[in-house]
N, C-alpha and C. Protein backbone atom coordinates (compact mmCIF):
# COMPACT_ATOMS: atom_id res chain seq x y z
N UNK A 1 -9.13 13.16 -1.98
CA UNK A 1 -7.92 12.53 -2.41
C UNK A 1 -7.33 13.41 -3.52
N UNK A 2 -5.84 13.81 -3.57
CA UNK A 2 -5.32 14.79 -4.36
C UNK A 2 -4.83 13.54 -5.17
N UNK A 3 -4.98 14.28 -6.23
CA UNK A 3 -4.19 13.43 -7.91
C UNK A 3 -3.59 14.87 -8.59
N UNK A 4 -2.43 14.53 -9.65
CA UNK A 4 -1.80 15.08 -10.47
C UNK A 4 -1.79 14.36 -11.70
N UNK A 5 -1.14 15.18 -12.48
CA UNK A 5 -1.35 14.63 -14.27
C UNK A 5 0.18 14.45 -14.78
N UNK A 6 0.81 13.33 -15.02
CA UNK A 6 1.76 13.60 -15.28
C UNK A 6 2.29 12.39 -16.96
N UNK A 7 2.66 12.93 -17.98
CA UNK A 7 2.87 12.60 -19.16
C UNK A 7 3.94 11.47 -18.62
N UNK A 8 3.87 10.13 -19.51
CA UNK A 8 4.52 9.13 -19.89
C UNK A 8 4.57 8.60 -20.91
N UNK A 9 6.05 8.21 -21.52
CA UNK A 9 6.13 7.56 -22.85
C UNK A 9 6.25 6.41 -22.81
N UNK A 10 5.97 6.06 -24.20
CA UNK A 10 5.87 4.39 -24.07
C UNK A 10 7.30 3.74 -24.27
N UNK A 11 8.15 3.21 -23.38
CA UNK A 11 9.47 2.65 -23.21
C UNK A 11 9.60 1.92 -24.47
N UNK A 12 8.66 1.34 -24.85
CA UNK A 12 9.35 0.27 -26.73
C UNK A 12 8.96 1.27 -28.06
N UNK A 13 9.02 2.70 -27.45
CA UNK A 13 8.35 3.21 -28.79
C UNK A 13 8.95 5.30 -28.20
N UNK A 14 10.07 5.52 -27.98
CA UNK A 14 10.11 6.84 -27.09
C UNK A 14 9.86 8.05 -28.27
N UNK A 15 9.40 7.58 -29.51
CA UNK A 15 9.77 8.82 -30.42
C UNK A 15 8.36 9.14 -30.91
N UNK A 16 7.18 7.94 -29.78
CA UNK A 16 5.45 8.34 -30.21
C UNK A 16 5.24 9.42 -28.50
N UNK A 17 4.15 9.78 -29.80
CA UNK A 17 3.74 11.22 -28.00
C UNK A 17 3.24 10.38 -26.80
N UNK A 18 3.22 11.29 -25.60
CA UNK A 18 3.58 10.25 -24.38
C UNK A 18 1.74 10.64 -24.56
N UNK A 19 1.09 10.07 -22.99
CA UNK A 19 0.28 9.94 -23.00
C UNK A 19 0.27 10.31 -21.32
N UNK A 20 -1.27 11.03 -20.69
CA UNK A 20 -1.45 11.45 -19.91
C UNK A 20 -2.11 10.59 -18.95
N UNK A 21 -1.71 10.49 -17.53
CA UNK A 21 -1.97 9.88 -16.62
C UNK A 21 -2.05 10.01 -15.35
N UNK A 22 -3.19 9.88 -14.79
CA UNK A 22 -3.57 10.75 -13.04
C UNK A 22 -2.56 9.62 -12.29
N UNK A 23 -2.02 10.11 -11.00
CA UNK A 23 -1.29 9.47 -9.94
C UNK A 23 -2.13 10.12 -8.62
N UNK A 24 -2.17 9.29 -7.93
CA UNK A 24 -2.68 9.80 -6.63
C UNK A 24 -1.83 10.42 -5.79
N UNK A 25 -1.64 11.43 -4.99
CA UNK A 25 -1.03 12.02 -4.15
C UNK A 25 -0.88 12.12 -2.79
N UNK A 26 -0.26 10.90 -2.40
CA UNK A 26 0.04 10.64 -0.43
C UNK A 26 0.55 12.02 -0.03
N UNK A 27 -0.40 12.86 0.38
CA UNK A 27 0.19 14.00 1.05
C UNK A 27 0.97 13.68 2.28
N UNK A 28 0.43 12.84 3.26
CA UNK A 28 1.11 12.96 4.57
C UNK A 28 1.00 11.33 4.70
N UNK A 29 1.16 10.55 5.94
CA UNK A 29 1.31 9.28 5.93
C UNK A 29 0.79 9.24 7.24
N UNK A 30 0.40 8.31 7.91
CA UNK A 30 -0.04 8.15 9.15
C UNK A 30 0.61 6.49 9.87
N UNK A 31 0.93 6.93 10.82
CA UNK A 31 1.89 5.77 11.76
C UNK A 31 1.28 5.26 13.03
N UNK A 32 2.27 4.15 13.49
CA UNK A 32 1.38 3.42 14.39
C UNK A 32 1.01 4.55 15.63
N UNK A 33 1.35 5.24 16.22
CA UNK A 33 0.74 6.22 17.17
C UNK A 33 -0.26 7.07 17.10
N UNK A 34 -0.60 7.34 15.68
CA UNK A 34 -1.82 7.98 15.14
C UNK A 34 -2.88 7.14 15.50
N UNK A 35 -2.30 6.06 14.58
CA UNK A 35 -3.58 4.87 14.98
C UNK A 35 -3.97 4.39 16.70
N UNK A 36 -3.66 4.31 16.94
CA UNK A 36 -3.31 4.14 18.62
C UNK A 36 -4.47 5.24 19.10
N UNK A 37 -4.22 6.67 18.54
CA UNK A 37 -4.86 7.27 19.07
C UNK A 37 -6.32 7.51 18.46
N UNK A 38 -6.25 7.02 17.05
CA UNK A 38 -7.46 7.38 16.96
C UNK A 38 -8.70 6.02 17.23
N UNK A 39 -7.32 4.60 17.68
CA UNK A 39 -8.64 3.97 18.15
C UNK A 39 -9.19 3.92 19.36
N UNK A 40 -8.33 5.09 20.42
CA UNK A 40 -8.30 4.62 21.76
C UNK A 40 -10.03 5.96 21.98
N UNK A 41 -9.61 6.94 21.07
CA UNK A 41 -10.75 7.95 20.87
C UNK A 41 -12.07 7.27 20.52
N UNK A 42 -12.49 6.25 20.08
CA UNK A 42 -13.03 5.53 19.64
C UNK A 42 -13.99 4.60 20.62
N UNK A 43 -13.12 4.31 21.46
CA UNK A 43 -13.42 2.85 22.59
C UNK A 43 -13.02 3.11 23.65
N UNK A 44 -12.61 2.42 25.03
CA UNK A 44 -12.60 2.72 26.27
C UNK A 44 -11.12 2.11 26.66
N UNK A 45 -10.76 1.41 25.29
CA UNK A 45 -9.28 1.46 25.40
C UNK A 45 -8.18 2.32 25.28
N UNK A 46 -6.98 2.72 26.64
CA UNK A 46 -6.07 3.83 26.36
C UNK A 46 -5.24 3.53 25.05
N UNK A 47 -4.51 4.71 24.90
CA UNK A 47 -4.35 4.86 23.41
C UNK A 47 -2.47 3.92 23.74
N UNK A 48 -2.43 3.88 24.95
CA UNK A 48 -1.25 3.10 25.63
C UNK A 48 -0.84 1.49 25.42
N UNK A 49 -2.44 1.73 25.82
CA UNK A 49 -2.70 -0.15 25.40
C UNK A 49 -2.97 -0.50 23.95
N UNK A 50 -3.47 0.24 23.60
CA UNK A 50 -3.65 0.38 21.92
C UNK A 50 -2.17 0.12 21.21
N UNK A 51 -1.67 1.20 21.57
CA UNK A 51 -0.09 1.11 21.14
C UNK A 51 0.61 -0.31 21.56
N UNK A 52 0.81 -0.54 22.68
CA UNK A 52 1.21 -2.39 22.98
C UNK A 52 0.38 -3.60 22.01
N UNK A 53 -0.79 -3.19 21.67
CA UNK A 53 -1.16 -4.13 20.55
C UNK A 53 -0.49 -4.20 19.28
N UNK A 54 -0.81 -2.97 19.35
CA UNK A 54 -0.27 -2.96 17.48
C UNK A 54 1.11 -3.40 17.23
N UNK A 55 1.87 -2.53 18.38
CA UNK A 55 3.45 -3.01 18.01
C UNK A 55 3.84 -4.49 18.25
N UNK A 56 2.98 -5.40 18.95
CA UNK A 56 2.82 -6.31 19.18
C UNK A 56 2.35 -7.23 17.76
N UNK A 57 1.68 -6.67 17.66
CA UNK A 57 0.85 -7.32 16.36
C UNK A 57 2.15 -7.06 15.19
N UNK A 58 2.68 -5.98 14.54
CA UNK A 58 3.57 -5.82 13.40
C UNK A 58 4.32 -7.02 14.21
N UNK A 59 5.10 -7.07 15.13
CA UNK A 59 6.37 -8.25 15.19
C UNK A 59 5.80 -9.65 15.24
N UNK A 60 4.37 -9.96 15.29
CA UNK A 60 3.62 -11.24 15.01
C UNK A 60 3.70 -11.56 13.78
N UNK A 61 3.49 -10.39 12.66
CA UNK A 61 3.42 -10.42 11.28
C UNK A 61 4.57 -11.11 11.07
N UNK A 62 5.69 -10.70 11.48
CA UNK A 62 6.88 -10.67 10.44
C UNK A 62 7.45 -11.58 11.19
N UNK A 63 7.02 -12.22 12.63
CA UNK A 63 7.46 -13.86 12.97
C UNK A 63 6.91 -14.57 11.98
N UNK A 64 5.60 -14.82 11.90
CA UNK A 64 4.17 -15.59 11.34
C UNK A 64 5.21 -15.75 9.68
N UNK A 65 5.22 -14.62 9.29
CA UNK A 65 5.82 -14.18 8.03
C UNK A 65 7.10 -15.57 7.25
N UNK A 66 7.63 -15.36 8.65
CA UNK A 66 8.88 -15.66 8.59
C UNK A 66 9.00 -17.03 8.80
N UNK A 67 8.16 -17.65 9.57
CA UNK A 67 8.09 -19.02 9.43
C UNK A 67 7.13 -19.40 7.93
N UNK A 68 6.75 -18.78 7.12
CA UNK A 68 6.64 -19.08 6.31
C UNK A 68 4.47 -19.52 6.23
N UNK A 69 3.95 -18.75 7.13
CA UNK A 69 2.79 -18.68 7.07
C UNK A 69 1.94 -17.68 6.65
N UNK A 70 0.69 -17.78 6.22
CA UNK A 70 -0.06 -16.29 5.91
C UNK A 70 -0.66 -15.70 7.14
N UNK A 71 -0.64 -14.38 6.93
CA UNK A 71 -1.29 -13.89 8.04
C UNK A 71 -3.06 -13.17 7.77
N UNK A 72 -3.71 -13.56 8.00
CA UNK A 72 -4.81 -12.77 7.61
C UNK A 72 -5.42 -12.16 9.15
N UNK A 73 -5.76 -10.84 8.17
CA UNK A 73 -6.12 -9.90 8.80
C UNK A 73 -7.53 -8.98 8.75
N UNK A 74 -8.41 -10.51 9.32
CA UNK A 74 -10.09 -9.94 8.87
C UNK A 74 -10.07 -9.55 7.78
N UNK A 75 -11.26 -8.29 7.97
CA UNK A 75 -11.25 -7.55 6.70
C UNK A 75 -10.49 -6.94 6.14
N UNK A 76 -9.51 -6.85 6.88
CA UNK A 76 -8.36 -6.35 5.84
C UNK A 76 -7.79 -6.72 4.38
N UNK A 77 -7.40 -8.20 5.03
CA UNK A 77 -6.45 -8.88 3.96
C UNK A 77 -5.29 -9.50 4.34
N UNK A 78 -5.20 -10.12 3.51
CA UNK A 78 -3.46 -10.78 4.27
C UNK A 78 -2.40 -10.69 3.81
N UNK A 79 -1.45 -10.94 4.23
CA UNK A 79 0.03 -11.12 4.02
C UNK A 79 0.52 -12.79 3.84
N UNK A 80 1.83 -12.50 2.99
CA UNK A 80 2.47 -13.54 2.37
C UNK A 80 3.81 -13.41 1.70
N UNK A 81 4.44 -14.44 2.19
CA UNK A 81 6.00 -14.45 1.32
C UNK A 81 5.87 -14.83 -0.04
N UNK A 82 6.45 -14.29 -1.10
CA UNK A 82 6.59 -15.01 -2.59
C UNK A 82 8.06 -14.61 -2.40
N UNK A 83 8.35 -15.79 -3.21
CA UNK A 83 10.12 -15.93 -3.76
C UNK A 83 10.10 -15.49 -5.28
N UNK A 84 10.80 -15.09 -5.68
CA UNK A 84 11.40 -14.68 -7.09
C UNK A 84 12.91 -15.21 -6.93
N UNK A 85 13.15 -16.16 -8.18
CA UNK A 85 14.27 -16.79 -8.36
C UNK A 85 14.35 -17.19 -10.23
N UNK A 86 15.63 -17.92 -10.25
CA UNK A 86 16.21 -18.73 -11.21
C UNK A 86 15.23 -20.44 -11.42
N UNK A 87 15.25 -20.77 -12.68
CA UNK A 87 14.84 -22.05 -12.65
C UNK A 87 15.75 -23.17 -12.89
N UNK A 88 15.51 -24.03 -12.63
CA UNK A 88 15.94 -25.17 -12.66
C UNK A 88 15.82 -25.99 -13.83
N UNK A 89 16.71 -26.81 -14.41
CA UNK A 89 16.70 -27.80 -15.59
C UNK A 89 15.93 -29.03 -15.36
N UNK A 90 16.04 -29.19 -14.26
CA UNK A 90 15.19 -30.27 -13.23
C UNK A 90 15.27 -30.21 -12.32
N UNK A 91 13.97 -30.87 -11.38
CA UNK A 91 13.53 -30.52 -10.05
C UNK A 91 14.68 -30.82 -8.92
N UNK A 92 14.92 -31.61 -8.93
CA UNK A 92 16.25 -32.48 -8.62
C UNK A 92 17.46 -31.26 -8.13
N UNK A 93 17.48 -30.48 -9.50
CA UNK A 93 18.85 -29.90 -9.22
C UNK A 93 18.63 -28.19 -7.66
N UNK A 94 17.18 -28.47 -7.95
CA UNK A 94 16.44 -27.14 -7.46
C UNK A 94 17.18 -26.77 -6.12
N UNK A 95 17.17 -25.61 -5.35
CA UNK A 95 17.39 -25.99 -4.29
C UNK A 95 17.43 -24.25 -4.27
N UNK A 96 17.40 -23.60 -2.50
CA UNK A 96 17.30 -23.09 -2.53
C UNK A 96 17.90 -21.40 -2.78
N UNK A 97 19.75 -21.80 -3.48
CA UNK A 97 20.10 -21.03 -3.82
C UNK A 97 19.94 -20.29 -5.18
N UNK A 98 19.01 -20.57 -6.00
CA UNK A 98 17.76 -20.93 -7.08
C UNK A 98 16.92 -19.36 -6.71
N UNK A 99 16.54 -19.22 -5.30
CA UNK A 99 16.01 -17.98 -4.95
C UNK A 99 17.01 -16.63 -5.31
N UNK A 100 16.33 -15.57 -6.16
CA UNK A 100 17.09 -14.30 -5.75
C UNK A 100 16.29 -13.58 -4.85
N UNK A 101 15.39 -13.49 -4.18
CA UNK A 101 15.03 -12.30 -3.47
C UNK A 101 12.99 -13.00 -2.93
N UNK A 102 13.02 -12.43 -1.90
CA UNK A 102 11.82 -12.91 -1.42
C UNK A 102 11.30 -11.47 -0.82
N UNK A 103 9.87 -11.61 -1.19
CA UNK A 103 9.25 -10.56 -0.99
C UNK A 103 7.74 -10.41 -0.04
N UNK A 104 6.98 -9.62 0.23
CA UNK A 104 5.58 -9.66 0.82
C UNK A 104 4.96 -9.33 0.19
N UNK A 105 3.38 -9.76 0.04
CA UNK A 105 2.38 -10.13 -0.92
C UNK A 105 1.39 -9.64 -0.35
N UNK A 106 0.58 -8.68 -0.61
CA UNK A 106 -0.67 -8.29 0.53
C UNK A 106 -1.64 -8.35 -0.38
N UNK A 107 -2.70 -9.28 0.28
CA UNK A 107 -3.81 -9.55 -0.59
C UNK A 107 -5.22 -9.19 -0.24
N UNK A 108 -5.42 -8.21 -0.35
CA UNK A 108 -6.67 -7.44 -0.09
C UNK A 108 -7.74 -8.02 0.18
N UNK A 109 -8.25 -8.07 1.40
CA UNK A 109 -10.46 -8.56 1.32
C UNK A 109 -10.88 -8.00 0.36
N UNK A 110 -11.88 -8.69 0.13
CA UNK A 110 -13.26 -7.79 -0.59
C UNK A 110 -13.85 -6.65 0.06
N UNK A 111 -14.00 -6.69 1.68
CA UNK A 111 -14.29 -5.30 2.44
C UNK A 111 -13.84 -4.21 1.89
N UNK A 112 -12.25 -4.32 2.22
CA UNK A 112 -11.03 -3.48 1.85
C UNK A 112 -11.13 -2.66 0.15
N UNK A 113 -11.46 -3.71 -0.41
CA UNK A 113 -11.51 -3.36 -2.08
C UNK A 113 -12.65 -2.32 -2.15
N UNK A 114 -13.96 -2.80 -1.59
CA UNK A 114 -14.92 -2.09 -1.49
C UNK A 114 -14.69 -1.13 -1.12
N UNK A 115 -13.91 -1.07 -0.03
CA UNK A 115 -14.08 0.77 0.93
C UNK A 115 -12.95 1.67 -0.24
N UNK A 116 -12.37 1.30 -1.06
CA UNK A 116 -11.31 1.99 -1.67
C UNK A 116 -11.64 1.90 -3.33
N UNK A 117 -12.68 1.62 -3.99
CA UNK A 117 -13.48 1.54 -5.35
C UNK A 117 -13.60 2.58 -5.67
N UNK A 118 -14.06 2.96 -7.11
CA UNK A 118 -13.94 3.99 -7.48
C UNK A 118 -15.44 4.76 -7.10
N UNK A 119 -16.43 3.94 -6.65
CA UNK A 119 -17.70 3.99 -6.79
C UNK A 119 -17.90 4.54 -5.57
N UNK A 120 -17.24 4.27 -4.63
CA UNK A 120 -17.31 4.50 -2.93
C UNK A 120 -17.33 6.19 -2.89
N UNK A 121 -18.93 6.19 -2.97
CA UNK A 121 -19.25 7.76 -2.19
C UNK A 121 -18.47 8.17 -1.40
N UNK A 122 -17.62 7.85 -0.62
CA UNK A 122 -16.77 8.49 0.28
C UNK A 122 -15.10 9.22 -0.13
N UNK A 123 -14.90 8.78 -1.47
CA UNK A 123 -13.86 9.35 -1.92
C UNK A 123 -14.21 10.59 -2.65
N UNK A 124 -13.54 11.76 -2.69
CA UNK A 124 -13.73 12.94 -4.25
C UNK A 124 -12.51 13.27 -4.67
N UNK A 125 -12.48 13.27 -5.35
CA UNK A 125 -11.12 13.73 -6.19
C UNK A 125 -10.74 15.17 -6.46
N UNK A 126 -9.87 15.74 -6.06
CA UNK A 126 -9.08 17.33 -5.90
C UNK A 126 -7.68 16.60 -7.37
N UNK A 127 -8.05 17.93 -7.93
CA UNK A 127 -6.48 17.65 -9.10
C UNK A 127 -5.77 18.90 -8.62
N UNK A 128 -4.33 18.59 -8.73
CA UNK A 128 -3.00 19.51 -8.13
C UNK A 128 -2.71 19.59 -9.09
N UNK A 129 -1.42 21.28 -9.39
CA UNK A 129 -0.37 21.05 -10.56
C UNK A 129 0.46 20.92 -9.99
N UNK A 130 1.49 20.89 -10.92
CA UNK A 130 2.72 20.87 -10.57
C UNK A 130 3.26 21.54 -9.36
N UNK A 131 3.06 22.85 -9.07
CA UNK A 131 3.53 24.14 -8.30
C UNK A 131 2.61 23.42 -7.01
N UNK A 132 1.85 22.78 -6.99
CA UNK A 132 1.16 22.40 -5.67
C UNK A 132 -0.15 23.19 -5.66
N UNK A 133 -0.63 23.56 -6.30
CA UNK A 133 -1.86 24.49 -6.62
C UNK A 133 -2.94 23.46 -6.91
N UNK A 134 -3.71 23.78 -6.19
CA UNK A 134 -5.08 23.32 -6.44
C UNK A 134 -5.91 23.82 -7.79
N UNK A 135 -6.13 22.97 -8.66
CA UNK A 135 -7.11 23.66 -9.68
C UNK A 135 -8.18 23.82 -9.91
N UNK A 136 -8.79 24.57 -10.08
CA UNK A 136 -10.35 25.26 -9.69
C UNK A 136 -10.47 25.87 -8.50
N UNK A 137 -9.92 25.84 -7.62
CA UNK A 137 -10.44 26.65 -6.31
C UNK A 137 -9.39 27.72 -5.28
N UNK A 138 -8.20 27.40 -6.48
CA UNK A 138 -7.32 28.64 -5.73
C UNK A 138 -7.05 27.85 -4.28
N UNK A 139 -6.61 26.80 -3.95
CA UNK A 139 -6.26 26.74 -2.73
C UNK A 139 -4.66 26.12 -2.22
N UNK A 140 -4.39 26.17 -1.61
CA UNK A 140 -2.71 26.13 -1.64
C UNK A 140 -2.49 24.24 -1.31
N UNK A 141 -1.89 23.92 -1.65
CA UNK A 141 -1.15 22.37 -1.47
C UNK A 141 0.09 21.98 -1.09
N UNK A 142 0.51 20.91 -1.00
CA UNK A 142 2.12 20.77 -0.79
C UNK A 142 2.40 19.39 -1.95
N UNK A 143 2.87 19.17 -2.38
CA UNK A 143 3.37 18.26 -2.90
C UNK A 143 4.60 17.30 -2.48
């Protein structure tokens, strides 16, 4: 996993020294056809039918979503609508133009948390600079 170092100041205070802080670095992203293929490599399912699930499955989410249910997703984790709005003086007056904006909520398993900890032998950490340079080993990056 690539990280970089990048200085931040403190917004209620801009005239104290900033302070240094690793960000992780999404080099590339991976989409539903990747996945498709790397589960069809996997199992005896084509990567065809694989693909009809999944895309199947995202427009379940965001029905499920939309009627206003959670979706859980094994070990994954689930999904959920939260509203962010205005309050009310009393309940009475509430209603739903009170909402400004509604959002999705993804709430992680414990599996999930586990496989992505800091402790999880399976991660190592590579630091980038700026220029996309790998440090310590001379090797080229993209940022």
């Amino acid at each position: 996993m690539m990280y970089k170092v990048i200085e931040r100041k403190d917004p209620r205070n801009l005239e104290a020294q900033g302070k240094y802080y690793g960000f992780i670095v999404n080099m590339s992203a991976i989409g539903i056809e990747e996945i498709a293929t790397r589960i069809s490599s996997t199992c005896t399912v084509t990567r065809h039918d694989c693909l009809a699930v999944l895309s199947a499955l995202q427009e379940q989410i965001i029905y499920a979503l939309q009627e206003g249910k959670r979706v859980h997703l094994g070990d994954l984790g689930c999904f959920r609508t939260v509203a962010n709005g205005m309050g009310s003086t009393t309940a009475e007056d509430y209603n739903p133009s009170f909402f400004t904006r509604l959002r999705v909520c993804f709430i992680p398993n414990v599996k999930l948390k586990n496989a992505v900890a800091l402790d999880n032998k399976a991660f190592s950490f590579e630091r980038i600079d700026f220029a996309g340079t790998a440090q310590g080993d001379g090797t080229e990056g993209t940022i």
